[in-house]
C-alpha atoms as a PDB file:
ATOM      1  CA  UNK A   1      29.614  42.424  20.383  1.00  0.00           C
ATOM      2  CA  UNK A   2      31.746  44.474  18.518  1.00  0.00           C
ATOM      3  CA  UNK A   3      34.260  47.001  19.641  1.00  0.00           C
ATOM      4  CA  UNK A   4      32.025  49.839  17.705  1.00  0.00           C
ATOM      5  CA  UNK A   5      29.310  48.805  19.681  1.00  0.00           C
ATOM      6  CA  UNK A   6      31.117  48.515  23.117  1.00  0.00           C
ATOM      7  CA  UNK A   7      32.463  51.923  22.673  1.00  0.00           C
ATOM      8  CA  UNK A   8      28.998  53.572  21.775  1.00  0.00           C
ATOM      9  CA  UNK A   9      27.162  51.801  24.803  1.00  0.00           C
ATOM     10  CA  UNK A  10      29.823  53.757  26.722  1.00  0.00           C
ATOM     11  CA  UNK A  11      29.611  57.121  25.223  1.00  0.00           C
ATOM     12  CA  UNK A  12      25.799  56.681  25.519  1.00  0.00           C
ATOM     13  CA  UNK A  13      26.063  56.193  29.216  1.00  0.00           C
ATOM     14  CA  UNK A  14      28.572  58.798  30.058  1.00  0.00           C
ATOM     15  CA  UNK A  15      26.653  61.377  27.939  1.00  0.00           C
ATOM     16  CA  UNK A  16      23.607  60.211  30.188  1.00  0.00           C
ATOM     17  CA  UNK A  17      26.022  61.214  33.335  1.00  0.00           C
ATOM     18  CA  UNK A  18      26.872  64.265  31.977  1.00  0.00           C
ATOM     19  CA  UNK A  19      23.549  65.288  31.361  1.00  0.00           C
ATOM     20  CA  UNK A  20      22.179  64.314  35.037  1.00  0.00           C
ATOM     21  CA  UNK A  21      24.428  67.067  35.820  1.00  0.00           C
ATOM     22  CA  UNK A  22      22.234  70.165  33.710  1.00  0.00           C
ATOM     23  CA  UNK A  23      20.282  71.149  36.665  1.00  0.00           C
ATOM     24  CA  UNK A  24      23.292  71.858  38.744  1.00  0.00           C
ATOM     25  CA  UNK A  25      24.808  75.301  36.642  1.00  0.00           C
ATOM     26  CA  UNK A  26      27.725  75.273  39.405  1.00  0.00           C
ATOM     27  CA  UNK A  27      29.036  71.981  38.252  1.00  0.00           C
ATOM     28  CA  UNK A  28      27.580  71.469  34.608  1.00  0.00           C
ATOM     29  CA  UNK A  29      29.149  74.725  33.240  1.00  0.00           C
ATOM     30  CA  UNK A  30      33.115  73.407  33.863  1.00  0.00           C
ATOM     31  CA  UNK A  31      31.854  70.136  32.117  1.00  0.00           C
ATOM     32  CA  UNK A  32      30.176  72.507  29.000  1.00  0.00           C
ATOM     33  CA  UNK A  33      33.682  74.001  29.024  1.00  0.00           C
ATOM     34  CA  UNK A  34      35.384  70.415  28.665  1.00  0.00           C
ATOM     35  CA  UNK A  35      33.184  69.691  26.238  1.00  0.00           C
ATOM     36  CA  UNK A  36      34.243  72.274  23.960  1.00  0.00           C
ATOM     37  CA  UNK A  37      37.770  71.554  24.318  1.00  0.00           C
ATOM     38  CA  UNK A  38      37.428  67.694  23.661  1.00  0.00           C
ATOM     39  CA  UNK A  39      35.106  68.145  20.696  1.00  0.00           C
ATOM     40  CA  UNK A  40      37.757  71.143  19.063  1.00  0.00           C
ATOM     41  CA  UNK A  41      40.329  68.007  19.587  1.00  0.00           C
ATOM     42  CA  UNK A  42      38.197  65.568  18.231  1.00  0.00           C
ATOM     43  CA  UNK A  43      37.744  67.816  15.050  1.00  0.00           C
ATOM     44  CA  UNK A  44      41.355  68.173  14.805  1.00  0.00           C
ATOM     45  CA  UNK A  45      42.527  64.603  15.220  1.00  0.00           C
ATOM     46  CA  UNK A  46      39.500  63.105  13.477  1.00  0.00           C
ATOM     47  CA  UNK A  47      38.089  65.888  11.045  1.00  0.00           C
ATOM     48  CA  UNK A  48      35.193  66.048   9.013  1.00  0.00           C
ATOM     49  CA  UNK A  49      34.602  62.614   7.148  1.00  0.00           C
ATOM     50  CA  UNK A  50      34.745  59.157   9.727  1.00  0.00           C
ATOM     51  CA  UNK A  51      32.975  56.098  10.401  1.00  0.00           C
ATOM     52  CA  UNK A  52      32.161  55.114  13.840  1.00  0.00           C
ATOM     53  CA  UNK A  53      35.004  52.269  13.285  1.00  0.00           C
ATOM     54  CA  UNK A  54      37.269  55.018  13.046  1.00  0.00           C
ATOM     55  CA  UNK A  55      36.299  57.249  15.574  1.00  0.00           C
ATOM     56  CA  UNK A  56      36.187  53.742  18.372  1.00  0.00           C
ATOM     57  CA  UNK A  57      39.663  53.634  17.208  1.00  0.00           C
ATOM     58  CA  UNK A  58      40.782  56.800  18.352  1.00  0.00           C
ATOM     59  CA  UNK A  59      38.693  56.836  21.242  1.00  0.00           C
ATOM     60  CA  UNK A  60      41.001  53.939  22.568  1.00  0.00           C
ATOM     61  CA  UNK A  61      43.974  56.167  22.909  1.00  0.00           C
ATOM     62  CA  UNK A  62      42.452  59.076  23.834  1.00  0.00           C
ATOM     63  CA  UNK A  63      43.131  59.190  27.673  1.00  0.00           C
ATOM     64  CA  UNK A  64      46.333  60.855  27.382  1.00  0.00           C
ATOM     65  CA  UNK A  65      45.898  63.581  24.583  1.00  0.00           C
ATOM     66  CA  UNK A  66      42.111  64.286  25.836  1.00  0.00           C
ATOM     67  CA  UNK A  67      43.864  64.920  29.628  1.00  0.00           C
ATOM     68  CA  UNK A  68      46.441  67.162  28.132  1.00  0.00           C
ATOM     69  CA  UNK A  69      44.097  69.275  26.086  1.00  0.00           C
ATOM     70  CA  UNK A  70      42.223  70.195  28.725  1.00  0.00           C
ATOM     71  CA  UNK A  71      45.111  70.382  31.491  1.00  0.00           C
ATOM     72  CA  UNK A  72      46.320  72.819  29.419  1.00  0.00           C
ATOM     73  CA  UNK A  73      43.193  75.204  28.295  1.00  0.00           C
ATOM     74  CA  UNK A  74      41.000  74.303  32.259  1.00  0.00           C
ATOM     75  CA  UNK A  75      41.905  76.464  35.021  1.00  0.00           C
ATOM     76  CA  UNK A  76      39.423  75.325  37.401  1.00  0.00           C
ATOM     77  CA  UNK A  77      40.476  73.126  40.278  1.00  0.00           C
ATOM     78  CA  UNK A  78      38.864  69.087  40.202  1.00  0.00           C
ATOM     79  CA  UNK A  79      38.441  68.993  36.280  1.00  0.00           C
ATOM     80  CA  UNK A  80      40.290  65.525  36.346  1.00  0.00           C
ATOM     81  CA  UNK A  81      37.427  63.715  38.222  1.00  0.00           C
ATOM     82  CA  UNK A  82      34.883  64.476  35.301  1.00  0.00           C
ATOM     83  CA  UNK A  83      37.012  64.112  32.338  1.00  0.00           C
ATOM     84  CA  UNK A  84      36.472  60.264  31.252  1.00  0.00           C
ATOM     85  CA  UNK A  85      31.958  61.256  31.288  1.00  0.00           C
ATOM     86  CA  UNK A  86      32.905  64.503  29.046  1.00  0.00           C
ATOM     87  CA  UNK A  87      35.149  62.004  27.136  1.00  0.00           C
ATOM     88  CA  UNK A  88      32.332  60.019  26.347  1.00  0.00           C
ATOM     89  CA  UNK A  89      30.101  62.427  26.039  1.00  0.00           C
ATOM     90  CA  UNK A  90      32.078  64.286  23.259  1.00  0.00           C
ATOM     91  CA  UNK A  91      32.446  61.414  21.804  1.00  0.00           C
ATOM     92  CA  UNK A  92      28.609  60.691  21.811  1.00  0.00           C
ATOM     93  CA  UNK A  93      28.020  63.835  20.233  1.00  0.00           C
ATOM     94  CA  UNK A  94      30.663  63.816  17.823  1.00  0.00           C
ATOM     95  CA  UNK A  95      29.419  59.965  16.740  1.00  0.00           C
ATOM     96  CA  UNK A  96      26.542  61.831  14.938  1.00  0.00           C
ATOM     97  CA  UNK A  97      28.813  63.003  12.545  1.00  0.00           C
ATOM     98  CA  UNK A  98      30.176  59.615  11.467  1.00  0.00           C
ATOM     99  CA  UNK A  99      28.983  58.478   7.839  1.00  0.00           C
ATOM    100  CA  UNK A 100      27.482  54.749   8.818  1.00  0.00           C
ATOM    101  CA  UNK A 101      25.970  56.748  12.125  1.00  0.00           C
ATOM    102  CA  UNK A 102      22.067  55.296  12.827  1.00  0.00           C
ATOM    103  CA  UNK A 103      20.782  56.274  16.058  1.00  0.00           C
END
């Protein structure tokens, strides 16, 4: 299986965690918030025009820029436990994008 494919299963899953979390406002607005700071980095570091080959490659080093983005813009308290679902689930989203993307 390729690492495209490996990296997509994962998005697809964490976007299915963050989702679960919709009917719970108290906990799934701080992830909404997340999400808009990951996806504003992922347009910066990735822009406009990608493949999905591309954008697996920068989700392997994203751990450490991802936490700093949104150490820096997230003042609520227990962000840290969430971030690697709104990881993948930015990165979910932001697959759509890519030009080889098929659902």
């Amino acid at each position: 299986m390729s690492s495209v494919n490996v990296a997509r299963q994962q998005w697809e899953e964490g976007n299915r965690r963050f989702e679960s979390q919709a009917g719970n406002p108290e906990l799934y607005l701080p992830l909404l918030e997340q999400l808009d700071v990951v996806l504003e980095e992922l347009r910066k570091r990735v822009g406009e025009r990608f493949t999905l080959e591309q954008l697996a490659d920068v989700y392997g080093g994203s751990d450490r820029w991802l936490k700093e983005a949104v150490e820096e813009r997230m003042d609520s308290p227990g962000w840290i436990r969430e971030l690697s679902v709104v990881q993948d689930a930015a990165f979910h989203n932001y697959a759509k994008g890519a030009t080889d993307y098929v659902p």
